[in-house]
Protein backbone atom coordinates (compact mmCIF):
# COMPACT_ATOMS: atom_id res chain seq x y z
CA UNK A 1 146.96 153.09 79.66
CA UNK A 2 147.29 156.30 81.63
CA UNK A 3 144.32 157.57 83.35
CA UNK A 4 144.84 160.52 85.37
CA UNK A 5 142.53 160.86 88.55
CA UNK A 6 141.53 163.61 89.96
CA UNK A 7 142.68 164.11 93.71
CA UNK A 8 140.22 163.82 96.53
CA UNK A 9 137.93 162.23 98.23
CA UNK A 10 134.56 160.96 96.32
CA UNK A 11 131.80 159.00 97.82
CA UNK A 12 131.10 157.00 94.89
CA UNK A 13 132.13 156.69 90.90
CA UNK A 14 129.91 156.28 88.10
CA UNK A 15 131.27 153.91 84.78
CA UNK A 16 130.33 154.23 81.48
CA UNK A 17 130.00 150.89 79.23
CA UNK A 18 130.82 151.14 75.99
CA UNK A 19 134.62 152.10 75.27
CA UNK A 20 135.30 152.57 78.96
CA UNK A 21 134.71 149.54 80.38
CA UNK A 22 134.90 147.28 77.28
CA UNK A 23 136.39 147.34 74.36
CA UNK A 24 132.97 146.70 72.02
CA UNK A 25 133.18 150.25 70.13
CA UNK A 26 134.78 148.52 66.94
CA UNK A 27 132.12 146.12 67.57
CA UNK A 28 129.48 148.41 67.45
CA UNK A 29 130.70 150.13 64.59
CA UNK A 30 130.75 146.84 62.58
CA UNK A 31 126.86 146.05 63.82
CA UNK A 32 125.99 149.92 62.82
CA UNK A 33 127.55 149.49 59.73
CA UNK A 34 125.31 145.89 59.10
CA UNK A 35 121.99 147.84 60.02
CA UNK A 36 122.70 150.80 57.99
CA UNK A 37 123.68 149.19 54.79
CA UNK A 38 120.59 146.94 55.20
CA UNK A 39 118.54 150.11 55.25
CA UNK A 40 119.61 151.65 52.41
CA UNK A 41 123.27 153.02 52.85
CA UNK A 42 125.18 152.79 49.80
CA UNK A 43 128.82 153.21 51.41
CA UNK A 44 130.39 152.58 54.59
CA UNK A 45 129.54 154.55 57.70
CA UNK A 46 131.77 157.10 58.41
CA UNK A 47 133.80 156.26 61.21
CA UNK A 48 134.86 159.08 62.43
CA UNK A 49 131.19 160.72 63.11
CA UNK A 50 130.38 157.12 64.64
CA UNK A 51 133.06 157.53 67.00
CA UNK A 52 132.18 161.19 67.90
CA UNK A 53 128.51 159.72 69.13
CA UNK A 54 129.95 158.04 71.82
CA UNK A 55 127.29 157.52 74.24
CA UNK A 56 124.61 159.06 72.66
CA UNK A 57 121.06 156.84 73.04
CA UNK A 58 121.21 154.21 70.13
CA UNK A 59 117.76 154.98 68.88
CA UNK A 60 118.85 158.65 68.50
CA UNK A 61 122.30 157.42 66.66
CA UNK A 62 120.08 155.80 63.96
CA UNK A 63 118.25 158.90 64.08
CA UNK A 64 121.08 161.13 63.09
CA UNK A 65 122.64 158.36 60.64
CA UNK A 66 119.34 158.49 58.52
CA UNK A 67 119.96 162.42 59.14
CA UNK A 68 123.52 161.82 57.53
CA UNK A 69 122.95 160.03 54.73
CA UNK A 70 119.72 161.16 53.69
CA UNK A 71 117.71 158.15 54.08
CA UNK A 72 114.02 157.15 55.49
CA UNK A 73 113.96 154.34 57.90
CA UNK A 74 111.82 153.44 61.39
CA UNK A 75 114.50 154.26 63.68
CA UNK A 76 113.08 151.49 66.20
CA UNK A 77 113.63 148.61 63.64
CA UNK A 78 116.95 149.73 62.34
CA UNK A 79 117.73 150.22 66.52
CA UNK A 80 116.64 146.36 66.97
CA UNK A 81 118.46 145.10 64.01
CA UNK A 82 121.81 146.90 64.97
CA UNK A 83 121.53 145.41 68.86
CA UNK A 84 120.84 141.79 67.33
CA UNK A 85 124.42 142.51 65.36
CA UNK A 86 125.94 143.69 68.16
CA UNK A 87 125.18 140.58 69.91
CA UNK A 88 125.92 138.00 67.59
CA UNK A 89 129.05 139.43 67.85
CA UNK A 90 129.66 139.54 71.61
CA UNK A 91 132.31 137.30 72.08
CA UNK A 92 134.90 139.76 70.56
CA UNK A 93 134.20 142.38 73.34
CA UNK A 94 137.17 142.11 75.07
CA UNK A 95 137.48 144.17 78.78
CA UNK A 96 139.62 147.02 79.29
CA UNK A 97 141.39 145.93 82.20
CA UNK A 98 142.87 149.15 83.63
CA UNK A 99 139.35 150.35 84.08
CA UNK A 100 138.17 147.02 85.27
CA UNK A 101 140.92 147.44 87.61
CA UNK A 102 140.17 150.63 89.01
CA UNK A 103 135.98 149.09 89.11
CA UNK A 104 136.83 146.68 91.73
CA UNK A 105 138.82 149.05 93.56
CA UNK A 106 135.91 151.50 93.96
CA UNK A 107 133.38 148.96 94.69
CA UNK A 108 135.52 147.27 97.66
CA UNK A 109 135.09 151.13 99.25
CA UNK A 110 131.83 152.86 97.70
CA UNK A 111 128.88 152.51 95.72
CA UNK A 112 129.46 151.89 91.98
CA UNK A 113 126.93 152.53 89.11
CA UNK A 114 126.98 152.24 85.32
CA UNK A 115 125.47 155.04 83.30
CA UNK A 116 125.40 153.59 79.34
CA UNK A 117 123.84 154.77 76.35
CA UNK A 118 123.16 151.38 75.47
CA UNK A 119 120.23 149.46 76.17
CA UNK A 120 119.88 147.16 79.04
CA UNK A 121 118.95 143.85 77.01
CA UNK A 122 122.55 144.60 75.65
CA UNK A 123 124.38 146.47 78.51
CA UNK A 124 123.66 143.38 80.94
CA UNK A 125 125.16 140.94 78.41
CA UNK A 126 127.82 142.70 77.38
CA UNK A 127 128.61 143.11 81.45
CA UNK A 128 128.02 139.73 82.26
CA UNK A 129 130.30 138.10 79.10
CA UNK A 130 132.55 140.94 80.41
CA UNK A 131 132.46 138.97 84.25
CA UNK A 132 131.52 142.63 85.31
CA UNK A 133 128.10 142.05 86.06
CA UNK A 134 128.00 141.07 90.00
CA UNK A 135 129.96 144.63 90.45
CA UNK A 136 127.25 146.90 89.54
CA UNK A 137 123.84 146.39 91.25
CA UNK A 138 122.64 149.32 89.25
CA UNK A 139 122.96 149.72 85.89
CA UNK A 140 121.17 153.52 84.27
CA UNK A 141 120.51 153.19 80.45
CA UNK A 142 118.39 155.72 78.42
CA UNK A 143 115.38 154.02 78.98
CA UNK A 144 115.28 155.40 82.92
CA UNK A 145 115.39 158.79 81.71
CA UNK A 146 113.01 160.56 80.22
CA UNK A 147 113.24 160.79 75.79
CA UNK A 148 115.84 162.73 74.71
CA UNK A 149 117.26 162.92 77.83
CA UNK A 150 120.38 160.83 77.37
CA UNK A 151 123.85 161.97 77.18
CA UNK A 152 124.76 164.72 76.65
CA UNK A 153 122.22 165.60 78.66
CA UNK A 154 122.97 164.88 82.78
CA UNK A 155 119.63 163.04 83.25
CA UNK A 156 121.44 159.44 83.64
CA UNK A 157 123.99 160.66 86.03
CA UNK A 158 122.23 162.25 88.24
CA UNK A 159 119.60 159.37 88.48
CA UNK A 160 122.59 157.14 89.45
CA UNK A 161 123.92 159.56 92.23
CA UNK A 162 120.45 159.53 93.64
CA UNK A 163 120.28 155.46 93.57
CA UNK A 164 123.43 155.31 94.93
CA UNK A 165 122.18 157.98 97.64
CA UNK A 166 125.17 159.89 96.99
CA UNK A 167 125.70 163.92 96.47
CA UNK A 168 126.05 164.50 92.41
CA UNK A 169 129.67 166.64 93.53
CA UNK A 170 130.90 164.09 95.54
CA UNK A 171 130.70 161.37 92.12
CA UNK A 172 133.73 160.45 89.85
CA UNK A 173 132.53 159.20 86.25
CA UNK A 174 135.02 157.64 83.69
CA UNK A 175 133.80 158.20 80.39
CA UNK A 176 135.74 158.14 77.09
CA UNK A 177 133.54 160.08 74.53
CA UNK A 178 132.78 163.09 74.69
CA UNK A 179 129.12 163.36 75.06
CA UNK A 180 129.27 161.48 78.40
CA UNK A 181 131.97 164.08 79.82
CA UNK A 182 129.62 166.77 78.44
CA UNK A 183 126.92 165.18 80.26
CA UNK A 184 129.07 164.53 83.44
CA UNK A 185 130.34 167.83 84.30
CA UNK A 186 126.50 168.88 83.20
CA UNK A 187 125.86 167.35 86.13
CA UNK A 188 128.56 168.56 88.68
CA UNK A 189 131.03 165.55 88.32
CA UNK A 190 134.68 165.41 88.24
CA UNK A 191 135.64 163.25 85.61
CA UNK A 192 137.98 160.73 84.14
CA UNK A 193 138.75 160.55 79.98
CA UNK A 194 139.41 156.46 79.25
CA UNK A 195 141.74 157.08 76.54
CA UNK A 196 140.15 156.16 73.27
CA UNK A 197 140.60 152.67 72.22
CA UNK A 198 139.91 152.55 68.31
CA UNK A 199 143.57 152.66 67.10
């Protein structure tokens, strides 16, 4: 894997979870798919738009699923049901090494936070089957940020720059979807693109 970092000098780095750290997005496409077809979908999720909400809150991914496909659900319950999935099927989450790799390097040197879309009853588990956990004293999920202020928004970053008492500008975040680089440079980051791990 080749993951090109920027030059200088940065106080502190910022890791997303999902796809950047581990390797659960095929995971969490399966559980998504489970939840969905138990409310109503007829057909399997499309992939590709599954993929391109990469780090977007989970309640607001069932959100714009039901959007999608046209169906009525309680976006809580369908949220719940997809996380039980998800870990039921933890043991397949395998880490990404290269950006474990670079993890321990930063936190041997300077503060280290996780910023995830996911929510902490499954972020913590899926850092701790990961052996990840004891890096990252703090751990930002949607639920420290106000609603609807997830990625893409730059809520959760700059929450963990200010727990990690460290200038937003002088952060580097390594994020592999979109929507988390959106939000990162949203909030005056320099950034790192984990190469997408679906293929």
């Amino acid at each position: 894997m080749q993951l090109e970092i920027p030059s200088g000098h940065f106080a502190a780095t910022i890791f997303d979870l999902d796809g950047t750290l581990v390797d659960s997005m095929p995971v969490h496409y399966l559980a998504w798919d489970a939840a969905m077809r138990a409310n109503g979908l007829e057909e399997p999720l499309d992939e590709e738009y599954f993929y391109a909400l990469g780090g977007v809150p989970t309640r607001r991914v069932a959100e714009l699923f039901a959007e999608r496909y046209g169906l009525r659900i309680d976006p809580d319950a369908v949220m719940h049901l997809k996380e039980e999935l998800y870990l039921e099927r933890l043991s397949a989450v395998a880490v990404i090494e290269p950006v474990a790799a670079e993890a321990r390097r930063a936190a041997a040197r300077h503060p280290v936070a996780i910023a995830t879309g996911g929510l902490p009853e499954v972020a913590i588990p899926a850092l701790e089957a990961a052996g990840l956990r004891s890096l990252f004293p703090i751990v930002i999920t949607p639920r420290d940020v106000a609603p609807g202020r997830g990625k893409p928004e730059p809520d959760m970053f700059l929450l963990a720059a200010e727990r990690m008492r460290v200038r937003p500008e002088h952060c580097l975040v390594f994020e592999d979807a979109e929507p988390g680089l959106a939000a990162a440079r949203a909030a005056g980051m320099a950034t790192v693109r984990v190469p997408s791990r679906r293929r």
